[in-house]
PDB file of N, CA and C in Angstrom:
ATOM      1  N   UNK A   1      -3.231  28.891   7.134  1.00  0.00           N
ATOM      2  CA  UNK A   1      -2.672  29.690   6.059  1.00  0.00           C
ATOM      3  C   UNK A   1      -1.568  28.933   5.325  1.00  0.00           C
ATOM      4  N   UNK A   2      -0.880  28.288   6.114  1.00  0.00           N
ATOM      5  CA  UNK A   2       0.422  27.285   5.394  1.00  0.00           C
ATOM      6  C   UNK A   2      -0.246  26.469   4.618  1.00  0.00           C
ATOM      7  N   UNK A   3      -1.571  25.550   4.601  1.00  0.00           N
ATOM      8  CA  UNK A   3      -1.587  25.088   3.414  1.00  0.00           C
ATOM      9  C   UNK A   3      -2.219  25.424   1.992  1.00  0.00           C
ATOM     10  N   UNK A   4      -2.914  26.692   2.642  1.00  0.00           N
ATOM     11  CA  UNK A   4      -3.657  27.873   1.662  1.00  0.00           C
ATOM     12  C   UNK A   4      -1.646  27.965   0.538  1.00  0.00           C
ATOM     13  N   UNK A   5      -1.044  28.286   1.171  1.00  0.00           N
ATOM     14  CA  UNK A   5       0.507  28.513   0.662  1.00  0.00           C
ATOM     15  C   UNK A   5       0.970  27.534  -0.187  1.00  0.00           C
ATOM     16  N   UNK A   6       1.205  26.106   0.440  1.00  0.00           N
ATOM     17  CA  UNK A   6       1.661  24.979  -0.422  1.00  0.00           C
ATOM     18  C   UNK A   6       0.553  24.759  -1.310  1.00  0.00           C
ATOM     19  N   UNK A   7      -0.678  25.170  -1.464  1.00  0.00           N
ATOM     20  CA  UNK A   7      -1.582  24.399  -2.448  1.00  0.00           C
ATOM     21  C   UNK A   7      -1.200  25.340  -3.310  1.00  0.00           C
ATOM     22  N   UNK A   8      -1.195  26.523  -3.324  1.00  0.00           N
ATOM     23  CA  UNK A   8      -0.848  27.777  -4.303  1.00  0.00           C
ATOM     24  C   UNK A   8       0.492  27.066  -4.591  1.00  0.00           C
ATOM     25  N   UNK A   9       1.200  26.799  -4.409  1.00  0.00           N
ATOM     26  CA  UNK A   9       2.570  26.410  -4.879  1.00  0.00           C
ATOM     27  C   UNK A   9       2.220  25.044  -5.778  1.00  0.00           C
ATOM     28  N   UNK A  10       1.547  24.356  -5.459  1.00  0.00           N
ATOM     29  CA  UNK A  10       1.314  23.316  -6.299  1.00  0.00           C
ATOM     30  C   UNK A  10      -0.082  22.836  -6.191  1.00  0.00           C
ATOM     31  N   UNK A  11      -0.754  23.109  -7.261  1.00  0.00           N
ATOM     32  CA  UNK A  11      -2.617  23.120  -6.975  1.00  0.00           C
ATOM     33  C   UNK A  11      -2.611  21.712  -7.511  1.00  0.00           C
ATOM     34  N   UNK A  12      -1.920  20.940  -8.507  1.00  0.00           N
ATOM     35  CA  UNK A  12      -2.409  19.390  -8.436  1.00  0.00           C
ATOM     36  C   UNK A  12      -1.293  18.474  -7.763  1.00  0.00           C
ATOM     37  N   UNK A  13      -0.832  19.324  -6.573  1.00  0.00           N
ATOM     38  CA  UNK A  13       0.022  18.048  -5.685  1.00  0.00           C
ATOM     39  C   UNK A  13      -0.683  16.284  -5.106  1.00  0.00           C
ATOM     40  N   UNK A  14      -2.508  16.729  -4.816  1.00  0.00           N
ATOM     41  CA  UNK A  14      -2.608  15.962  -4.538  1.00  0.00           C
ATOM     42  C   UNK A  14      -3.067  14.889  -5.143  1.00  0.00           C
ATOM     43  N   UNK A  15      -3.061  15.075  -5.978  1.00  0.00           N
ATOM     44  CA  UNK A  15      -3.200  13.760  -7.057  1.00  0.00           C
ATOM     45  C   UNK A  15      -2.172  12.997  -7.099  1.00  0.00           C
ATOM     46  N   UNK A  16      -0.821  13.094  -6.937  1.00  0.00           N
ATOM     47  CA  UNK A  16       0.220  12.035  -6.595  1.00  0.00           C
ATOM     48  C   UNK A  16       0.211  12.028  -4.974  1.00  0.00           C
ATOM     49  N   UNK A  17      -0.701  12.716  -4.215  1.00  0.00           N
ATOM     50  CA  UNK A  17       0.103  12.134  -2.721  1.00  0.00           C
ATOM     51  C   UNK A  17      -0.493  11.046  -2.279  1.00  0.00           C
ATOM     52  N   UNK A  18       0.135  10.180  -1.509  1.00  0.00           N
ATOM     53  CA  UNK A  18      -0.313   9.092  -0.866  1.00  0.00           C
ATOM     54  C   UNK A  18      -1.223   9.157   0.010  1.00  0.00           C
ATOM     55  N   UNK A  19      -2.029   8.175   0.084  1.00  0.00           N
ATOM     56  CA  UNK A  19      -2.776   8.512   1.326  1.00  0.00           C
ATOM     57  C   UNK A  19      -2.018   8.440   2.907  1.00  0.00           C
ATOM     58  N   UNK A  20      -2.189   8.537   4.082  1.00  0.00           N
ATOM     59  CA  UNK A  20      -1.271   8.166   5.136  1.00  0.00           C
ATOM     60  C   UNK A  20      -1.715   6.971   5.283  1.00  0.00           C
ATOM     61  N   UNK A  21      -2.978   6.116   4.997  1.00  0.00           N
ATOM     62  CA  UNK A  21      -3.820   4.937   5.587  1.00  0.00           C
ATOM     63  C   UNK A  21      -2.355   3.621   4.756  1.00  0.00           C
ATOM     64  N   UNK A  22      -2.451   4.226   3.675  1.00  0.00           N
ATOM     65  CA  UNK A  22      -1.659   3.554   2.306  1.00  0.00           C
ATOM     66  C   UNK A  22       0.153   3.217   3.020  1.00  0.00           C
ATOM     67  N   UNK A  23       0.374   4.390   3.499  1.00  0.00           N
ATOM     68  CA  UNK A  23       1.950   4.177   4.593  1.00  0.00           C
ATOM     69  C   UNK A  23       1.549   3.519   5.546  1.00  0.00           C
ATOM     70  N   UNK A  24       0.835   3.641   6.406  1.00  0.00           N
ATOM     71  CA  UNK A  24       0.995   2.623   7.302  1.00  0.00           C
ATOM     72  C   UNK A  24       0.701   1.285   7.240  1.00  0.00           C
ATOM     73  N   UNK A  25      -0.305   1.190   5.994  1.00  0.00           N
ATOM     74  CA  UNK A  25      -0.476  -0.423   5.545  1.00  0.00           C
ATOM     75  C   UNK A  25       1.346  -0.823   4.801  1.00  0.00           C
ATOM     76  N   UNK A  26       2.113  -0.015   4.132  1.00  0.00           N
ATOM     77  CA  UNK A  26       2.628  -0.660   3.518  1.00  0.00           C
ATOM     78  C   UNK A  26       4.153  -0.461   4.713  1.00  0.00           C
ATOM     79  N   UNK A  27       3.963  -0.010   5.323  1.00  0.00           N
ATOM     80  CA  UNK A  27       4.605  -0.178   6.784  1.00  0.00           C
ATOM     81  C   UNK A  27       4.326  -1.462   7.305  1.00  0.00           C
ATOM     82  N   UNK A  28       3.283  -1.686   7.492  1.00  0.00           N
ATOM     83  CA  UNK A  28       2.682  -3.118   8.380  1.00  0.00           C
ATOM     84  C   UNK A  28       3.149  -4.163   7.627  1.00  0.00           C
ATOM     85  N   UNK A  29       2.700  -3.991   6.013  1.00  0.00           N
ATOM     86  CA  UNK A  29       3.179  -5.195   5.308  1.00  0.00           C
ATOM     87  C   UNK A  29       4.850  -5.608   5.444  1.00  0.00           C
ATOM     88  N   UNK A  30       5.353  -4.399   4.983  1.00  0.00           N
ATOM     89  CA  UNK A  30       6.968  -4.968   5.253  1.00  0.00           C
ATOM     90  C   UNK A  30       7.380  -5.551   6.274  1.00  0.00           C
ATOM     91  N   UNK A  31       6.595  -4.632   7.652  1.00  0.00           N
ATOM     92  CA  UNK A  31       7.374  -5.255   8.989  1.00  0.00           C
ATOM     93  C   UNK A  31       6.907  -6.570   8.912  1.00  0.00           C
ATOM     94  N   UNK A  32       5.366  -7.235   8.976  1.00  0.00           N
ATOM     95  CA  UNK A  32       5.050  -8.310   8.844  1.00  0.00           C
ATOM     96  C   UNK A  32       5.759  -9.508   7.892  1.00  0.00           C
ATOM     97  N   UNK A  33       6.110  -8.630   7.127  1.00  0.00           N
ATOM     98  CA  UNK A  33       6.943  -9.668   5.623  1.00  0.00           C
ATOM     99  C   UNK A  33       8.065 -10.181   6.263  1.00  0.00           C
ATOM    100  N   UNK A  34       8.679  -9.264   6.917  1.00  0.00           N
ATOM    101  CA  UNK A  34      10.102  -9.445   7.771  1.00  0.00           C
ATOM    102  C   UNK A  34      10.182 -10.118   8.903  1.00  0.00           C
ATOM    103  N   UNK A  35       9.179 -10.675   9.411  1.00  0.00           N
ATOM    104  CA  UNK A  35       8.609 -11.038  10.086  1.00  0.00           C
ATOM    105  C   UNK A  35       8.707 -12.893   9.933  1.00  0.00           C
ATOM    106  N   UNK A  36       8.466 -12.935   8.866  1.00  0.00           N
ATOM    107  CA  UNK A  36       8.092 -14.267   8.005  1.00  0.00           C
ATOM    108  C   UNK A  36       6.940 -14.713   7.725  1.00  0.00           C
ATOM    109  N   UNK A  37       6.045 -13.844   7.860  1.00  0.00           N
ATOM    110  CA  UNK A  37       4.675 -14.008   7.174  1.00  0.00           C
ATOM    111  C   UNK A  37       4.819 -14.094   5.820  1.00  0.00           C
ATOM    112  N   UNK A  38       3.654 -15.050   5.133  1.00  0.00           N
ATOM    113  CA  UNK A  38       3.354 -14.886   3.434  1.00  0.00           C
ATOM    114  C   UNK A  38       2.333 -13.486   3.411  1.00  0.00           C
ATOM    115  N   UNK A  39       3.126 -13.056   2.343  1.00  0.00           N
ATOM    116  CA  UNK A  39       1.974 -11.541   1.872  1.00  0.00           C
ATOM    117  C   UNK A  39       0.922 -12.138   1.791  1.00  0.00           C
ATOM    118  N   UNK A  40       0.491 -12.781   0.872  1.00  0.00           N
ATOM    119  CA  UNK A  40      -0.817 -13.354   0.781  1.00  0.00           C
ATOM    120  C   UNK A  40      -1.786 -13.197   2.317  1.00  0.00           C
ATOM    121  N   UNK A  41      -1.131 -13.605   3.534  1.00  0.00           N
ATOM    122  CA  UNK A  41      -1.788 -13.592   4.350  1.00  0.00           C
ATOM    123  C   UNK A  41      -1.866 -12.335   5.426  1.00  0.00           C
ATOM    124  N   UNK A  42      -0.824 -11.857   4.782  1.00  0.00           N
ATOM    125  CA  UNK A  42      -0.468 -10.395   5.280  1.00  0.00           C
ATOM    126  C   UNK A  42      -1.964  -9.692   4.641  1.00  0.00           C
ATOM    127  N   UNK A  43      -2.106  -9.424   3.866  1.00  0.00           N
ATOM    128  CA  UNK A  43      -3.125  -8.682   2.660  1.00  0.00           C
ATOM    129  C   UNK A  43      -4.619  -9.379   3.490  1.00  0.00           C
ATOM    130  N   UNK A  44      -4.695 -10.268   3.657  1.00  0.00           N
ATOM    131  CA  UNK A  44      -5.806 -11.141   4.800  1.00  0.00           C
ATOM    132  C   UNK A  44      -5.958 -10.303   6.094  1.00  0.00           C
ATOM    133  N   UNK A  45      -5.026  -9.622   6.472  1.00  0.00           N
ATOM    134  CA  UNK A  45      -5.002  -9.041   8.437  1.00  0.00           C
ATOM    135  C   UNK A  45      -6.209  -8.621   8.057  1.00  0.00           C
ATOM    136  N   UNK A  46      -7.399  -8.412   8.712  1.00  0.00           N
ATOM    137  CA  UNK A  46      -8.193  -7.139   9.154  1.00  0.00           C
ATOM    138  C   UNK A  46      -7.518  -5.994   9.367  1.00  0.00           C
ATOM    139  N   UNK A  47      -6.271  -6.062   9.582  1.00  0.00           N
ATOM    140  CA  UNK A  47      -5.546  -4.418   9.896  1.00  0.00           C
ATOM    141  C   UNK A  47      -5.728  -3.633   8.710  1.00  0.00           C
ATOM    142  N   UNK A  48      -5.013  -4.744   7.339  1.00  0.00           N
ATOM    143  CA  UNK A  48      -5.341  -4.196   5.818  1.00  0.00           C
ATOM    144  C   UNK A  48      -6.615  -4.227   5.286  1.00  0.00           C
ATOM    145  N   UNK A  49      -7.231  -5.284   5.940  1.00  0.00           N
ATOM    146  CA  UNK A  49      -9.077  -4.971   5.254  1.00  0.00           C
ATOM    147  C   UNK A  49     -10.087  -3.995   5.612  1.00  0.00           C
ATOM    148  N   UNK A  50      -9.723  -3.550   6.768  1.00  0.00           N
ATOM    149  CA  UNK A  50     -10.699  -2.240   7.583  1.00  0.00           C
ATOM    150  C   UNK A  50     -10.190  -1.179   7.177  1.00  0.00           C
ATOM    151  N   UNK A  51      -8.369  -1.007   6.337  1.00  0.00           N
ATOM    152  CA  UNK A  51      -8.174   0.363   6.121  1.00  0.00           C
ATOM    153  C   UNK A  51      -8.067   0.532   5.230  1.00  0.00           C
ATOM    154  N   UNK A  52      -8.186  -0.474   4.016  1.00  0.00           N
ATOM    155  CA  UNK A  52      -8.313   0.266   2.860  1.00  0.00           C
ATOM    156  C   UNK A  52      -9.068  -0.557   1.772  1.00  0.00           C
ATOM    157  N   UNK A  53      -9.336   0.027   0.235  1.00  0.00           N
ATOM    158  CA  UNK A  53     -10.155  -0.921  -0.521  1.00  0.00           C
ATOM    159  C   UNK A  53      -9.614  -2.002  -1.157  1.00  0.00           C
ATOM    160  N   UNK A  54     -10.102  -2.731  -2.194  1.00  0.00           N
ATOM    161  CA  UNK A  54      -9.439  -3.599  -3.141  1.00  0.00           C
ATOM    162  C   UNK A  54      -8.163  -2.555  -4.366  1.00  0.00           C
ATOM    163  N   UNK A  55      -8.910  -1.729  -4.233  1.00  0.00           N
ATOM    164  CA  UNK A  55      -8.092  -0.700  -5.361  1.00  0.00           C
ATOM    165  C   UNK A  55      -7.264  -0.384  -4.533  1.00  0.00           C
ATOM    166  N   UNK A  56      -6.874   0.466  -3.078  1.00  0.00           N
ATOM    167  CA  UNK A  56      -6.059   0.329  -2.314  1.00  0.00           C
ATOM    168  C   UNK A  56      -5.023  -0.527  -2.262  1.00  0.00           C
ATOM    169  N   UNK A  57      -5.253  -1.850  -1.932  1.00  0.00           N
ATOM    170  CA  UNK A  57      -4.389  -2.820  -1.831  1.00  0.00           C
ATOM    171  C   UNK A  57      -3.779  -2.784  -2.819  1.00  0.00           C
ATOM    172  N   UNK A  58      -4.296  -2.885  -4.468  1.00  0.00           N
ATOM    173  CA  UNK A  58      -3.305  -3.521  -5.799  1.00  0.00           C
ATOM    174  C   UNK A  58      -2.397  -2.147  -5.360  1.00  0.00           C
ATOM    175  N   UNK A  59      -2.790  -0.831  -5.024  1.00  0.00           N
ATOM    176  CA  UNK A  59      -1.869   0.403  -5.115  1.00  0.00           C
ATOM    177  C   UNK A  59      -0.663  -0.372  -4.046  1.00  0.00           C
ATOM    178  N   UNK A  60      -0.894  -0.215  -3.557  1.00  0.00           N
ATOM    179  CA  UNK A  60       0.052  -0.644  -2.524  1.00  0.00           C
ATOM    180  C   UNK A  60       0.751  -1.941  -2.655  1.00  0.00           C
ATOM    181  N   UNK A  61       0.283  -2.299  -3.144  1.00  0.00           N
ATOM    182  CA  UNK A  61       1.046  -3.841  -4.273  1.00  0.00           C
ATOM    183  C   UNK A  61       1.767  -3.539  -5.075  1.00  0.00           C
ATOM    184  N   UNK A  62       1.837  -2.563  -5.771  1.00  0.00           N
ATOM    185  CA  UNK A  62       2.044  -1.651  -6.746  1.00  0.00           C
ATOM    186  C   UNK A  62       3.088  -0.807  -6.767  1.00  0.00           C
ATOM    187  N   UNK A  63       3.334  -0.052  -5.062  1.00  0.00           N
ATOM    188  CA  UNK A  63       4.406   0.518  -4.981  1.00  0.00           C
ATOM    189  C   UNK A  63       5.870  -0.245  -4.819  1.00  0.00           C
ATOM    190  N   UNK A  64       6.803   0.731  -5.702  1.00  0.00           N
ATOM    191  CA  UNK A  64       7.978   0.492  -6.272  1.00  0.00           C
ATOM    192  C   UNK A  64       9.362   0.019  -4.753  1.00  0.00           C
ATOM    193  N   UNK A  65       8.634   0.599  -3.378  1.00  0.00           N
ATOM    194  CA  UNK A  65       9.452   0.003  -2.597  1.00  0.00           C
ATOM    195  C   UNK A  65       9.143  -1.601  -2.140  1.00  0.00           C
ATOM    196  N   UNK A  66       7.777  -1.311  -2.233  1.00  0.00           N
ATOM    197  CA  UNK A  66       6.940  -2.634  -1.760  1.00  0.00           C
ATOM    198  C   UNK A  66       7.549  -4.283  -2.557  1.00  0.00           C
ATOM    199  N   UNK A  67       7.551  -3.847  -4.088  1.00  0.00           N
ATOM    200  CA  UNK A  67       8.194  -5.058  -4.797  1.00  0.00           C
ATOM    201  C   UNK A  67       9.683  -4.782  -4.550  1.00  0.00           C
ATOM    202  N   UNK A  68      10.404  -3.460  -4.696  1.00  0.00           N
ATOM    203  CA  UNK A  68      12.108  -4.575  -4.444  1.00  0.00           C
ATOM    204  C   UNK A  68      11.954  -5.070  -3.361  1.00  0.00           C
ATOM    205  N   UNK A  69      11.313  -4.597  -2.011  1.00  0.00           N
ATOM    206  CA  UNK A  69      11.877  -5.035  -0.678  1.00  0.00           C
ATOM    207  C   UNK A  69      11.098  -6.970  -0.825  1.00  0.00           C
ATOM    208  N   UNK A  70       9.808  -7.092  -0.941  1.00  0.00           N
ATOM    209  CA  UNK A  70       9.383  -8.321  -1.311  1.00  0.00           C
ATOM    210  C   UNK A  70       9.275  -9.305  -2.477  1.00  0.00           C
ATOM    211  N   UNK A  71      10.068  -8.672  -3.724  1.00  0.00           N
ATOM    212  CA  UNK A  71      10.067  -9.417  -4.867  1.00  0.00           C
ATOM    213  C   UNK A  71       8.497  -9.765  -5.580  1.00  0.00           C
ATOM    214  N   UNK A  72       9.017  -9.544  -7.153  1.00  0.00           N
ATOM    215  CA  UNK A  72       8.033 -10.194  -8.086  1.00  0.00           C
ATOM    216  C   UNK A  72       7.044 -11.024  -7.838  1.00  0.00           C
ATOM    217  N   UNK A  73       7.907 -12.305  -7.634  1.00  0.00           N
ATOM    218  CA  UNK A  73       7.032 -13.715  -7.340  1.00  0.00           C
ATOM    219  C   UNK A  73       5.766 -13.245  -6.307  1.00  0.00           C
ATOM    220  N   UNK A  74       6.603 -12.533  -4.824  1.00  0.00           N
ATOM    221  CA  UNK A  74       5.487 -12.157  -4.018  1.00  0.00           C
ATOM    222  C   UNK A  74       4.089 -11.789  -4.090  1.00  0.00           C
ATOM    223  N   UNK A  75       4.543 -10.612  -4.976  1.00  0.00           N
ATOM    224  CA  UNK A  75       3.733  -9.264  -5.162  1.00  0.00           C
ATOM    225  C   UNK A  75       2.651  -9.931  -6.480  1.00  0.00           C
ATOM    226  N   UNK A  76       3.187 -11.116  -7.080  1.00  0.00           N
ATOM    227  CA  UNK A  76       2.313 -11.894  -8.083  1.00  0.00           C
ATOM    228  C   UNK A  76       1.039 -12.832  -7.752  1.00  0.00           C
ATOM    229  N   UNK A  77       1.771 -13.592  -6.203  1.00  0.00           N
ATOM    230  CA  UNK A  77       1.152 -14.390  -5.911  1.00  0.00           C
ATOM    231  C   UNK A  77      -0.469 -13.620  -4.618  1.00  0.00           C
ATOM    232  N   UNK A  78      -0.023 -12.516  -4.344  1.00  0.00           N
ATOM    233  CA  UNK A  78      -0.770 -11.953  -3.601  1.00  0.00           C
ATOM    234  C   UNK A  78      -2.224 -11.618  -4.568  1.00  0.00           C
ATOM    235  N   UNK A  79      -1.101 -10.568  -5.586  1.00  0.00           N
ATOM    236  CA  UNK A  79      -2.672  -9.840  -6.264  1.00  0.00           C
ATOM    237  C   UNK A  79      -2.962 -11.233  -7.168  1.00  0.00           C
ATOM    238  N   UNK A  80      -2.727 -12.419  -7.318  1.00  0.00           N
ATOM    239  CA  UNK A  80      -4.203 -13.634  -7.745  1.00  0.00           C
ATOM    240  C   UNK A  80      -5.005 -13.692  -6.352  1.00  0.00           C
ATOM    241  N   UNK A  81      -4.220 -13.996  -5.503  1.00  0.00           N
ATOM    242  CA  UNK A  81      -5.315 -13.775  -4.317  1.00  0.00           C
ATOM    243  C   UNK A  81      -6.476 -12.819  -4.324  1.00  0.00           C
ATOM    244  N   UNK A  82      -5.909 -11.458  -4.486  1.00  0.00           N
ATOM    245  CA  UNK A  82      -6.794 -10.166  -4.280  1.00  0.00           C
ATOM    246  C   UNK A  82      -7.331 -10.495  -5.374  1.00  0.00           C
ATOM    247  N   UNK A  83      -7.441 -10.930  -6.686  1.00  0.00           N
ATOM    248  CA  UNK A  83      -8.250 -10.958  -7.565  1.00  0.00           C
ATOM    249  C   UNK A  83      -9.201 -12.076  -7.135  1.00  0.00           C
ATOM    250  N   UNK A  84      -9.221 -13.176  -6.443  1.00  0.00           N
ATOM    251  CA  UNK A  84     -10.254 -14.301  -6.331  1.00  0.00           C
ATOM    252  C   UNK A  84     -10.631 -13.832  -5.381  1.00  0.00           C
ATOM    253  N   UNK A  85     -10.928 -12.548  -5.031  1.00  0.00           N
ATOM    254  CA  UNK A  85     -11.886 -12.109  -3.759  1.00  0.00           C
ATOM    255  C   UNK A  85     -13.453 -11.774  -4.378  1.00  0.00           C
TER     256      UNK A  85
END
């Protein structure tokens, strides 16, 4: 019944919600980034290729925490990668 409730409260919420697959990839990426991995090869794990698509990934490339915490240059050099797939 609670989400019969929140959807009545907002019937196109889910068109902005994230997926959860999308948090925990962009969970993995940071910790990995912090880590000292290159994104580039981060975006390579099978962890990120089994859970989500190519459109997935640029999203998540995409999000606004993802570039301050890893910078421009990063987030540039990855999606040419994801594009020569």
């Amino acid at each position: 019944m609670l989400r019969l409730a929140s959807f009545v409260r907002s019937p196109f919420s889910f068109l902005f919600a994230k997926s959860s697959k999308e948090e925990a990839v962009a969970a993995y990426v940071l910790r990995e980034h912090g880590a000292g991995r290159r994104l580039e090869e981060i975006m390579q794990d099978p962890y990120v290729q089994n859970r989500l698509s190519l459109e997935q990934q640029h999203r998540v490339l995409s999000r606004a925490d993802i570039v301050h915490d890893l910078g421009e240059q990063a987030i540039a050099e990855a999606r040419a990668s994801l594009s020569s797939q």
